[in-house]
C-alpha atoms as a PDB file:
ATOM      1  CA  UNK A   1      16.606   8.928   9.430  1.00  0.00           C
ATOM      2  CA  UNK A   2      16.628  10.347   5.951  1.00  0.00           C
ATOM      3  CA  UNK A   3      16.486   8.171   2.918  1.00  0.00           C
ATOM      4  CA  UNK A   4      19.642   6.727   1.512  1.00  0.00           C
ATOM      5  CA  UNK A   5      20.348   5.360  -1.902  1.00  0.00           C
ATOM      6  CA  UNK A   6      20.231   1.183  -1.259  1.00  0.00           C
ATOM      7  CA  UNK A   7      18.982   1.752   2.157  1.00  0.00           C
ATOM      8  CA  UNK A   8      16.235  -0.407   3.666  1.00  0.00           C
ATOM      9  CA  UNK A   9      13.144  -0.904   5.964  1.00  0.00           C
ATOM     10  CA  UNK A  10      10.075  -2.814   7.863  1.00  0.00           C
ATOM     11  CA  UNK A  11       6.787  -2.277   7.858  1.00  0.00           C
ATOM     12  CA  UNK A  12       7.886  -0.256  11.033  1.00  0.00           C
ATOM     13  CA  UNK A  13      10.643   1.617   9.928  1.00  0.00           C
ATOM     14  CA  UNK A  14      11.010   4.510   7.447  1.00  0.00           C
ATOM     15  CA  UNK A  15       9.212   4.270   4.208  1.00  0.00           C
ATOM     16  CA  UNK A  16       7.874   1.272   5.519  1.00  0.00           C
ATOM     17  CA  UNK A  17       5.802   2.590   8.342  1.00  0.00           C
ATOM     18  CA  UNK A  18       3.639   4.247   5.582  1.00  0.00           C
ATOM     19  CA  UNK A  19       2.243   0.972   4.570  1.00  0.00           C
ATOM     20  CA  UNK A  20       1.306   0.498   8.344  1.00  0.00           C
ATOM     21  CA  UNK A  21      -0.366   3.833   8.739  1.00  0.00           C
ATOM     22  CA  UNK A  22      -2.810   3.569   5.629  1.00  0.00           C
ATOM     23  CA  UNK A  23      -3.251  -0.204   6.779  1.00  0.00           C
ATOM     24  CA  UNK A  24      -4.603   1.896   9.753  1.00  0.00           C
ATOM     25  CA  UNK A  25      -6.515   4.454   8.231  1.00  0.00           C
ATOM     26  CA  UNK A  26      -8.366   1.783   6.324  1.00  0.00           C
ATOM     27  CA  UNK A  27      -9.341  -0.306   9.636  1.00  0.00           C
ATOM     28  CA  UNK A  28     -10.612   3.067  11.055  1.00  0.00           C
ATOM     29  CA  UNK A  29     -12.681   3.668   8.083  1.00  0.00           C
ATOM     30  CA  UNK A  30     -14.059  -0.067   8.231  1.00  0.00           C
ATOM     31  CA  UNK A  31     -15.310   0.809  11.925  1.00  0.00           C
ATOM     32  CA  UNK A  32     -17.432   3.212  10.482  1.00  0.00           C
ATOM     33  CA  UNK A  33     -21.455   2.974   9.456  1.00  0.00           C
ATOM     34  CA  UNK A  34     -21.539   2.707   5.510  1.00  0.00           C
ATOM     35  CA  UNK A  35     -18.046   3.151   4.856  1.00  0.00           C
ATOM     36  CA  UNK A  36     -16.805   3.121   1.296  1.00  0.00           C
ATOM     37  CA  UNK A  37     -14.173   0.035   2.297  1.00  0.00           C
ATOM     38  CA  UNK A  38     -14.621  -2.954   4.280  1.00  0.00           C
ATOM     39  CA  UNK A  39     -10.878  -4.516   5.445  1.00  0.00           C
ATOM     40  CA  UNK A  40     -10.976  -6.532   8.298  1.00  0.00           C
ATOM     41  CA  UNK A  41      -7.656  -7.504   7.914  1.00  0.00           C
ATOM     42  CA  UNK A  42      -5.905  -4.355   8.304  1.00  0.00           C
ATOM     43  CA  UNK A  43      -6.432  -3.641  12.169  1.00  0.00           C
ATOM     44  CA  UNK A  44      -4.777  -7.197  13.038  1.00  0.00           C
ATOM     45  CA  UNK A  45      -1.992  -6.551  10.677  1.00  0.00           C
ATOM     46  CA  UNK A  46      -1.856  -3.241  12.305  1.00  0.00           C
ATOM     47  CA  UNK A  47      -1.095  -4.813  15.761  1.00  0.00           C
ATOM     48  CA  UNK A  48       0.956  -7.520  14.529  1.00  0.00           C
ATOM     49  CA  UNK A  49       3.421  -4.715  13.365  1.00  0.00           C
ATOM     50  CA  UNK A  50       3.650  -2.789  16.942  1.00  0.00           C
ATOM     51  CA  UNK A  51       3.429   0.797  16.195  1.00  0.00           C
ATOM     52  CA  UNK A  52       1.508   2.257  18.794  1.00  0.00           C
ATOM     53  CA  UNK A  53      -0.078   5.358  17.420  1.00  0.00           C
ATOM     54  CA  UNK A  54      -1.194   3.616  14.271  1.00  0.00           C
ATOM     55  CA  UNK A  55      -2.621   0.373  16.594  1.00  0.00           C
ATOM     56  CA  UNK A  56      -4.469   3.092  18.224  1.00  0.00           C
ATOM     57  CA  UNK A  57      -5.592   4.520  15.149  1.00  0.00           C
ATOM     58  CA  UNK A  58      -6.850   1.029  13.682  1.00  0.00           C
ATOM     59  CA  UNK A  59      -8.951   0.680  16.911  1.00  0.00           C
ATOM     60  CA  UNK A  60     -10.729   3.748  16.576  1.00  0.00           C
ATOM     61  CA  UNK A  61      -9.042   5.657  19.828  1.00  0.00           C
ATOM     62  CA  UNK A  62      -7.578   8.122  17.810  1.00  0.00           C
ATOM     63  CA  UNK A  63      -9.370  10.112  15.389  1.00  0.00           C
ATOM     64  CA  UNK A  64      -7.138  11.635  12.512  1.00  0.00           C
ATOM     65  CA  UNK A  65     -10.503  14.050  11.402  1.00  0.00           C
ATOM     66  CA  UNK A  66      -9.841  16.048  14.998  1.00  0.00           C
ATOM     67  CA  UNK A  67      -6.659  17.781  12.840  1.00  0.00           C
ATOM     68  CA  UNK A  68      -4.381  18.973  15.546  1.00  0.00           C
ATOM     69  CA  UNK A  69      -6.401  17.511  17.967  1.00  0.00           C
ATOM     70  CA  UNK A  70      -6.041  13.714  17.085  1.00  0.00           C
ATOM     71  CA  UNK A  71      -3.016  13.045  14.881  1.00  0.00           C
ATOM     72  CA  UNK A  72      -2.291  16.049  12.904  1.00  0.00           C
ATOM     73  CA  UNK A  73      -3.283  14.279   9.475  1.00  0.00           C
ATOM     74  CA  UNK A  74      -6.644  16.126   8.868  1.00  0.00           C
ATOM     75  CA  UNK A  75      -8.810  13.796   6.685  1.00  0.00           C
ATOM     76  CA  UNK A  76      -6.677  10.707   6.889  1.00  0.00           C
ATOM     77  CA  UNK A  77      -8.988   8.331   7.252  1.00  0.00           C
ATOM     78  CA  UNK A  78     -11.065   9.578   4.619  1.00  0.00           C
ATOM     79  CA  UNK A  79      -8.165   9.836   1.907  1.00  0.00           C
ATOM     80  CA  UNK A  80      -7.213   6.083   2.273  1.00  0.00           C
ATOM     81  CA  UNK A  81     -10.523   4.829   2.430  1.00  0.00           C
ATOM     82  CA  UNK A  82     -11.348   6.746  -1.033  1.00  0.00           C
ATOM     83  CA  UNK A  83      -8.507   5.559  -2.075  1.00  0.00           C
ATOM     84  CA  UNK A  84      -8.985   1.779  -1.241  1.00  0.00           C
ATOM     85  CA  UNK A  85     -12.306   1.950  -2.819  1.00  0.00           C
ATOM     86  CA  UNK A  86     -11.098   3.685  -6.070  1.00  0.00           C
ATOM     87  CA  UNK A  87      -8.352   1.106  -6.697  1.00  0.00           C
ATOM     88  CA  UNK A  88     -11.311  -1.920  -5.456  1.00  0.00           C
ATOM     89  CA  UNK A  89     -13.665  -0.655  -8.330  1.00  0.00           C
ATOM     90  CA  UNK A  90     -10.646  -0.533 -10.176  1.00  0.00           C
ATOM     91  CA  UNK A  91     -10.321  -3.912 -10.276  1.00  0.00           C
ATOM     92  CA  UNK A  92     -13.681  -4.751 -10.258  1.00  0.00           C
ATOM     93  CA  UNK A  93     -14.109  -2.890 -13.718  1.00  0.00           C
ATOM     94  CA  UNK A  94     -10.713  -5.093 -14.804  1.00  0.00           C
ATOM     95  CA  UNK A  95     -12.476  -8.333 -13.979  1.00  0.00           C
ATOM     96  CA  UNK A  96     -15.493  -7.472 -15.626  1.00  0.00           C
ATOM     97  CA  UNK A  97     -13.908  -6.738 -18.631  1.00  0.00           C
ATOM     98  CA  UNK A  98     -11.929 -10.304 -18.815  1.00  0.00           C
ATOM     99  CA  UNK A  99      -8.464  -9.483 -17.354  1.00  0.00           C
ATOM    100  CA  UNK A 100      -6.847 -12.080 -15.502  1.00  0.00           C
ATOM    101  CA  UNK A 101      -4.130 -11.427 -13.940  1.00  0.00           C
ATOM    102  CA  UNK A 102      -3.436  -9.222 -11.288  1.00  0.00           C
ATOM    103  CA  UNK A 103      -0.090  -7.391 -10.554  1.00  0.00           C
ATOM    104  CA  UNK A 104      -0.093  -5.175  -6.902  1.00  0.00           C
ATOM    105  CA  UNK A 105       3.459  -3.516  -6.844  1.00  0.00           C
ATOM    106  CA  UNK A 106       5.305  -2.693  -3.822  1.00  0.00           C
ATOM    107  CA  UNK A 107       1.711  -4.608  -1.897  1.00  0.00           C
ATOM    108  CA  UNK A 108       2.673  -3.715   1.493  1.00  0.00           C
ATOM    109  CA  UNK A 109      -0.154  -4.101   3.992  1.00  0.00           C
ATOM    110  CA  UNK A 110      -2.508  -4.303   1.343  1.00  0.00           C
ATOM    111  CA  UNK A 111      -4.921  -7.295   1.728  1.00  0.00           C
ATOM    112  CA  UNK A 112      -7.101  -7.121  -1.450  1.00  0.00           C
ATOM    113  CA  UNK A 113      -6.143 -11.110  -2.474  1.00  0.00           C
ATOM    114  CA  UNK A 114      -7.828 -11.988   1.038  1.00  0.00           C
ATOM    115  CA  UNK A 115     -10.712  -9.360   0.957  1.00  0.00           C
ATOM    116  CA  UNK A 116     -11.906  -9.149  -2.230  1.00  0.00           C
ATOM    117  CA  UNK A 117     -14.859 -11.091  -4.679  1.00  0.00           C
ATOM    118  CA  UNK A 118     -12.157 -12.060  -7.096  1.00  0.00           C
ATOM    119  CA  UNK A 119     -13.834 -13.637 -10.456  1.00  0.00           C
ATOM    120  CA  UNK A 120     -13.136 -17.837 -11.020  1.00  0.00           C
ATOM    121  CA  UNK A 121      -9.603 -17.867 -12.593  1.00  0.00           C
ATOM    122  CA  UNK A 122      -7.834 -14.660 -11.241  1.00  0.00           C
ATOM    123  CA  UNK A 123      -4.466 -14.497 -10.711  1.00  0.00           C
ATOM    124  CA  UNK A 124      -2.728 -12.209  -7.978  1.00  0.00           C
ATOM    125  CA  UNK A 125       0.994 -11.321  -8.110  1.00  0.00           C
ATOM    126  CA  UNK A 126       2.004  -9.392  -5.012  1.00  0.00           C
ATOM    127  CA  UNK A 127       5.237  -7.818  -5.166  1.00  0.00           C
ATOM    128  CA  UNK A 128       7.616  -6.633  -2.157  1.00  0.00           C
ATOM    129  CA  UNK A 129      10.780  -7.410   0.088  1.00  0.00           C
ATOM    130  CA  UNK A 130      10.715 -10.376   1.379  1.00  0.00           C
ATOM    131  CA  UNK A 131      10.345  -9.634   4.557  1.00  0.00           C
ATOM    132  CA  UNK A 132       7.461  -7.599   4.207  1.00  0.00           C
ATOM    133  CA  UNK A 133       6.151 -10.500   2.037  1.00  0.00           C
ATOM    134  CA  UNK A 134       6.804 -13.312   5.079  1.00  0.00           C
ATOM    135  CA  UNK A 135       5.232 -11.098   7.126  1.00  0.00           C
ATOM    136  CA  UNK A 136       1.745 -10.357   6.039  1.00  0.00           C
ATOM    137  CA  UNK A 137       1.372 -13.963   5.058  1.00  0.00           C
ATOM    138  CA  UNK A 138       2.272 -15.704   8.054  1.00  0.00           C
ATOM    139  CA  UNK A 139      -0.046 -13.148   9.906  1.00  0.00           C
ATOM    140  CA  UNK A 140      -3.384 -13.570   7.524  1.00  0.00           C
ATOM    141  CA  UNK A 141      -2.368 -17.002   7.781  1.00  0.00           C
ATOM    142  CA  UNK A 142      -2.714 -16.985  11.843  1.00  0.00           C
ATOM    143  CA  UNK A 143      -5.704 -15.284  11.287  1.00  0.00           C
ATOM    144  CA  UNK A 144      -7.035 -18.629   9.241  1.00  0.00           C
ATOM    145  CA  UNK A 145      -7.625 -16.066   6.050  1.00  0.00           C
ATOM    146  CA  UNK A 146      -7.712 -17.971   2.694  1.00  0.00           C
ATOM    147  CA  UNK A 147      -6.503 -15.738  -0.135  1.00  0.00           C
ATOM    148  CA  UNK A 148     -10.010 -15.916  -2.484  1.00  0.00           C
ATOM    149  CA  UNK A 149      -7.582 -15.894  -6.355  1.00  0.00           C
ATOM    150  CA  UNK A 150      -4.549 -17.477  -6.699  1.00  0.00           C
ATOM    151  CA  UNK A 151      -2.176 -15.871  -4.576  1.00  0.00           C
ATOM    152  CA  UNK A 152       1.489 -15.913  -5.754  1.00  0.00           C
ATOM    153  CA  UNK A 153       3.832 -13.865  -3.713  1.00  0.00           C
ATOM    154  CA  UNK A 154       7.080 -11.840  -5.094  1.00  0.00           C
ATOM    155  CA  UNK A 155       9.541 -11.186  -2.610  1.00  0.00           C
ATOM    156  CA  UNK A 156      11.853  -8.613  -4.330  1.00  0.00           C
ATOM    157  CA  UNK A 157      13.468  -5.441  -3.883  1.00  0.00           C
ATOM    158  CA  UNK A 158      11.904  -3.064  -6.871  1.00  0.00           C
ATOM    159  CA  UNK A 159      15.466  -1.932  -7.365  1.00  0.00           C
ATOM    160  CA  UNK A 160      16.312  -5.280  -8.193  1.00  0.00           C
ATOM    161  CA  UNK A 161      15.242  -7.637 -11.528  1.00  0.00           C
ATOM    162  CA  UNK A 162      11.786  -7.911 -10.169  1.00  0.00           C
ATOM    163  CA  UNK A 163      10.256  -8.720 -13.966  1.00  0.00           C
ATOM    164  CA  UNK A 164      12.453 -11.697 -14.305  1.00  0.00           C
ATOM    165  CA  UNK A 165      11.400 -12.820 -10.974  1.00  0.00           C
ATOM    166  CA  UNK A 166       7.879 -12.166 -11.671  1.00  0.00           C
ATOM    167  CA  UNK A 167       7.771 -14.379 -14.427  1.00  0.00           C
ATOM    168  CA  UNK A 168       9.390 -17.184 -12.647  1.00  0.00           C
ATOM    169  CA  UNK A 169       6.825 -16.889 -10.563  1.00  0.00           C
ATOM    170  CA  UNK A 170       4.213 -18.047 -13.584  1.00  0.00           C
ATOM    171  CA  UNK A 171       3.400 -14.294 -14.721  1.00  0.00           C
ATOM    172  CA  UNK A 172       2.670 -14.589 -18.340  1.00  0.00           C
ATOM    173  CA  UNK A 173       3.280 -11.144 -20.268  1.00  0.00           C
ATOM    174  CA  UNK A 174       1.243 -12.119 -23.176  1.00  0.00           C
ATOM    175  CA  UNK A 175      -1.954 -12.093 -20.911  1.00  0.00           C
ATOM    176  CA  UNK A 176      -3.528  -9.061 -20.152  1.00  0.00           C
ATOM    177  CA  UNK A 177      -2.947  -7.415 -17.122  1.00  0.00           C
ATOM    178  CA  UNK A 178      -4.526  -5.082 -14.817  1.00  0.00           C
ATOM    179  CA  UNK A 179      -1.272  -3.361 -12.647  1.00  0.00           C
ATOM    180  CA  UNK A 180      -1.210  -1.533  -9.235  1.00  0.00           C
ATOM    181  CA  UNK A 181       0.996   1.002  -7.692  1.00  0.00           C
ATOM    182  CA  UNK A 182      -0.741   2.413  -5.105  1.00  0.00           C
ATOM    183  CA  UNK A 183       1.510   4.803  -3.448  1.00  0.00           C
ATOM    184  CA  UNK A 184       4.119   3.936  -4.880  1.00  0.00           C
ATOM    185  CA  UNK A 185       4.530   7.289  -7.096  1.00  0.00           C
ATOM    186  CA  UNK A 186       3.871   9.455  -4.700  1.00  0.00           C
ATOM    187  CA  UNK A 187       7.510  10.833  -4.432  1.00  0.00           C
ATOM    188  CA  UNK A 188       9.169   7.626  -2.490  1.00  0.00           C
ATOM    189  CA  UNK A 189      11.103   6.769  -5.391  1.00  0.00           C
ATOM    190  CA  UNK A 190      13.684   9.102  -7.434  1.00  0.00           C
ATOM    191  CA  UNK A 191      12.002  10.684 -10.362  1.00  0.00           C
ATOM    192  CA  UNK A 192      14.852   8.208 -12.108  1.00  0.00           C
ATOM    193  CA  UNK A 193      13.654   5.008 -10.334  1.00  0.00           C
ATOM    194  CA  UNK A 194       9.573   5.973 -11.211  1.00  0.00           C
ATOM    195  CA  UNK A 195      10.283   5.887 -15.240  1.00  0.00           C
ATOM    196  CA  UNK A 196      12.342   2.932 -14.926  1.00  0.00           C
ATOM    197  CA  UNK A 197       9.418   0.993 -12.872  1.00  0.00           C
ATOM    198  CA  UNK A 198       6.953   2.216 -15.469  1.00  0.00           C
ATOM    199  CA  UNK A 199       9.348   1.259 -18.297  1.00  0.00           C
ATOM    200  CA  UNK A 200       9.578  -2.180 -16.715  1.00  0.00           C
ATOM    201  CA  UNK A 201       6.011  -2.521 -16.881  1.00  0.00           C
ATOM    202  CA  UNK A 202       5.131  -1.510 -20.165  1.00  0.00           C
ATOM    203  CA  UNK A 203       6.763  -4.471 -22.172  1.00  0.00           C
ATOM    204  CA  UNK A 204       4.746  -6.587 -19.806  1.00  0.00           C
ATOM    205  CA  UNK A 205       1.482  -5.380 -20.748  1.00  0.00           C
ATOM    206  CA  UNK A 206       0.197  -6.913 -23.425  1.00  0.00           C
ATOM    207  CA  UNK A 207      -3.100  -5.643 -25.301  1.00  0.00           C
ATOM    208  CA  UNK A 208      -5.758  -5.004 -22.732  1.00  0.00           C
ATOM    209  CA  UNK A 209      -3.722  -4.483 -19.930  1.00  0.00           C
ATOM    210  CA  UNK A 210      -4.164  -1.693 -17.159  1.00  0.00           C
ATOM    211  CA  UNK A 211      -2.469   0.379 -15.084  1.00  0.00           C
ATOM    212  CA  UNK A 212      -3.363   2.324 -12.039  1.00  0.00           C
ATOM    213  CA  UNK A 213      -1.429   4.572  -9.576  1.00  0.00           C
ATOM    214  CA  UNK A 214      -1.720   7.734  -7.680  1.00  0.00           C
ATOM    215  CA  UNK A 215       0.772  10.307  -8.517  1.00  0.00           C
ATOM    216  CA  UNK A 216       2.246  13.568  -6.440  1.00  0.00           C
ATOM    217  CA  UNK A 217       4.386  14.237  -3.517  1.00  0.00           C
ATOM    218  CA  UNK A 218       3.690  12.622   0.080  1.00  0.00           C
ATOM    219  CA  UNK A 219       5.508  15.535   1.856  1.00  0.00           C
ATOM    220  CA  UNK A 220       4.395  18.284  -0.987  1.00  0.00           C
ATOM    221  CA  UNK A 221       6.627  20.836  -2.525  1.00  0.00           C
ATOM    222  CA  UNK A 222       4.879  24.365  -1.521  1.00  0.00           C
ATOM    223  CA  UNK A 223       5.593  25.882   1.667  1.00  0.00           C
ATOM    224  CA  UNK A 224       2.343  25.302   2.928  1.00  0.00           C
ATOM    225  CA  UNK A 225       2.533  21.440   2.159  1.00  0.00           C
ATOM    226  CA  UNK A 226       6.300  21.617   4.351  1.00  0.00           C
ATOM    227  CA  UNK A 227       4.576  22.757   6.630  1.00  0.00           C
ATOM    228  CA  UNK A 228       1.766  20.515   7.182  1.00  0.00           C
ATOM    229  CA  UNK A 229       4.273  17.872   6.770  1.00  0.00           C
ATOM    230  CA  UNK A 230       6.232  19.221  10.011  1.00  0.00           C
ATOM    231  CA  UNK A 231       3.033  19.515  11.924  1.00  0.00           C
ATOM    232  CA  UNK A 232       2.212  15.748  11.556  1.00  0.00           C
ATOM    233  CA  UNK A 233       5.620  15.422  12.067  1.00  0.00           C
ATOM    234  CA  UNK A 234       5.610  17.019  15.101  1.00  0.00           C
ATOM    235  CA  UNK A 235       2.075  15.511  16.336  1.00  0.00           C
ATOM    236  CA  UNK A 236       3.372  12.351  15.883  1.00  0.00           C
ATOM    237  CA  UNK A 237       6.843  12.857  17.735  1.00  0.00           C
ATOM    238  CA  UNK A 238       4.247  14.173  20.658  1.00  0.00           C
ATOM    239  CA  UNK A 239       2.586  10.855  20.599  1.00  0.00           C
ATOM    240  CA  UNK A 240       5.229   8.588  20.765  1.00  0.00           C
ATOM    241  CA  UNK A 241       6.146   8.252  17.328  1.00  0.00           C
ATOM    242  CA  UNK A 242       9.920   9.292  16.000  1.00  0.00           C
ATOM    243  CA  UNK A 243       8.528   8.996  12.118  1.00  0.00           C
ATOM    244  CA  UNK A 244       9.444  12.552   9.654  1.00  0.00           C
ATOM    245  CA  UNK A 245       7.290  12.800   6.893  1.00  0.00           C
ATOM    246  CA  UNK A 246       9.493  14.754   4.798  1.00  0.00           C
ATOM    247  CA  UNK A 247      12.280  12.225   4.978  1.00  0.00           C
ATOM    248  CA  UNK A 248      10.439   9.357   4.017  1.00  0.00           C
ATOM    249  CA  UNK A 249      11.087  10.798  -0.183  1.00  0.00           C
END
């Protein structure tokens, strides 16, 4: 179903389902000898979701590399992985230098309060709907994971006052701050909504602060990027999976 302004989702629904497939693409990667990331959380947060294909993917019976052979996502597993790992060093570098406090933005699936080495002090602000929110923590806490910062959870709509709720959650805008949007700019917002988000931030980050994010388009805008899109698309439909790429922006 194509995207709608004020519509909504799950983590397996729509724009949703994203979170769930790079949550898969990272446990895949973590089955493999000297990978660049290590999540053990993602494959059981995979499952507890239900999509088939990307359960299969997390438990290394599909192979995305196989291009139209596996999935139809040719170097899946590898993009996300790289990806994870940019955005751990990221934060790595952050602590290092004396930040803080930690914002992830629209945090899905993402489990970095739970997996990583966080420094003594660290704050973590995870930001997403509420359900989305409910769900990952009730899961991890199943699993008996302990976030290792201080963990406080945001459940908000981005299109809603999410900075006013973020400081009533204890964030403290005159503190440095190391922010995260990790796939968030990747054309799942309106060009409109993307400045306002950034916008938002800005007069939140006080001297020192960082931001990171990946920026493009998820479906692409050249006709050879369409039709790639399709093709996973269609793969996907093949394997069980009703998900189009192209409306998910």
């Amino acid at each position: 179903m194509a995207r709608t302004e004020g519509d909504t989702w799950d983590l397996a629904h729509s724009v949703g389902a994203s979170a769930t497939m790079v949550a898969a693409a990272r446990a895949a990667a973590s089955r493999r000898a000297g990978s660049v990331v290590d999540d053990p959380f993602a494959e059981p947060l995979v499952r507890a979701v239900g999509i088939d294909l990307f359960t299969r993917i997390a438990a290394g019976e599909l192979d995305p590399v196989e291009g139209d052979g596996g999935v139809g996502f040719p170097r899946m597993i590898d993009t996300f992985a790289a990806r994870a790992r940019f955005y751990d060093d990221y934060f790595a570098a952050a602590g290092k230098a004396g930040v803080r406090q930690v914002v992830i933005v629209a945090s899905g699936l993402d489990a970095r309060p739970y997996r990583l080495p966080w420094p003594a002090g660290k704050t973590v602000y995870e930001i997403d709907q509420p359900e989305v929110i409910a769900f990952k923590t009730a899961t991890l806490s199943e699993l008996g994971a302990a976030p290792t910062a201080e963990l406080r959870t945001v459940g908000i709509d981005l299109r809603e006052d999410w900075p006013a709720a973020l400081q009533e959650a204890g964030f403290d805008p005159t503190k440095p701050t190391a922010w995260l949007a990790e796939g968030v700019l990747i054309g799942f917002l309106p060009p409109s909504a993307e400045v306002r988000l950034l916008d938002a931030i800005t007069p939140l980050s006080s001297e020192g602060s960082q931001f990171a994010a990946d920026y493009g388009q998820v479906a692409g805008q050249s006709e050879d990027e369409r039709q790639q899109a399709q093709r996973v698309t269609d793969r996907w439909r093949e394997l069980g999976l009703d998900l189009d790429i192209s409306e998910l922006t």
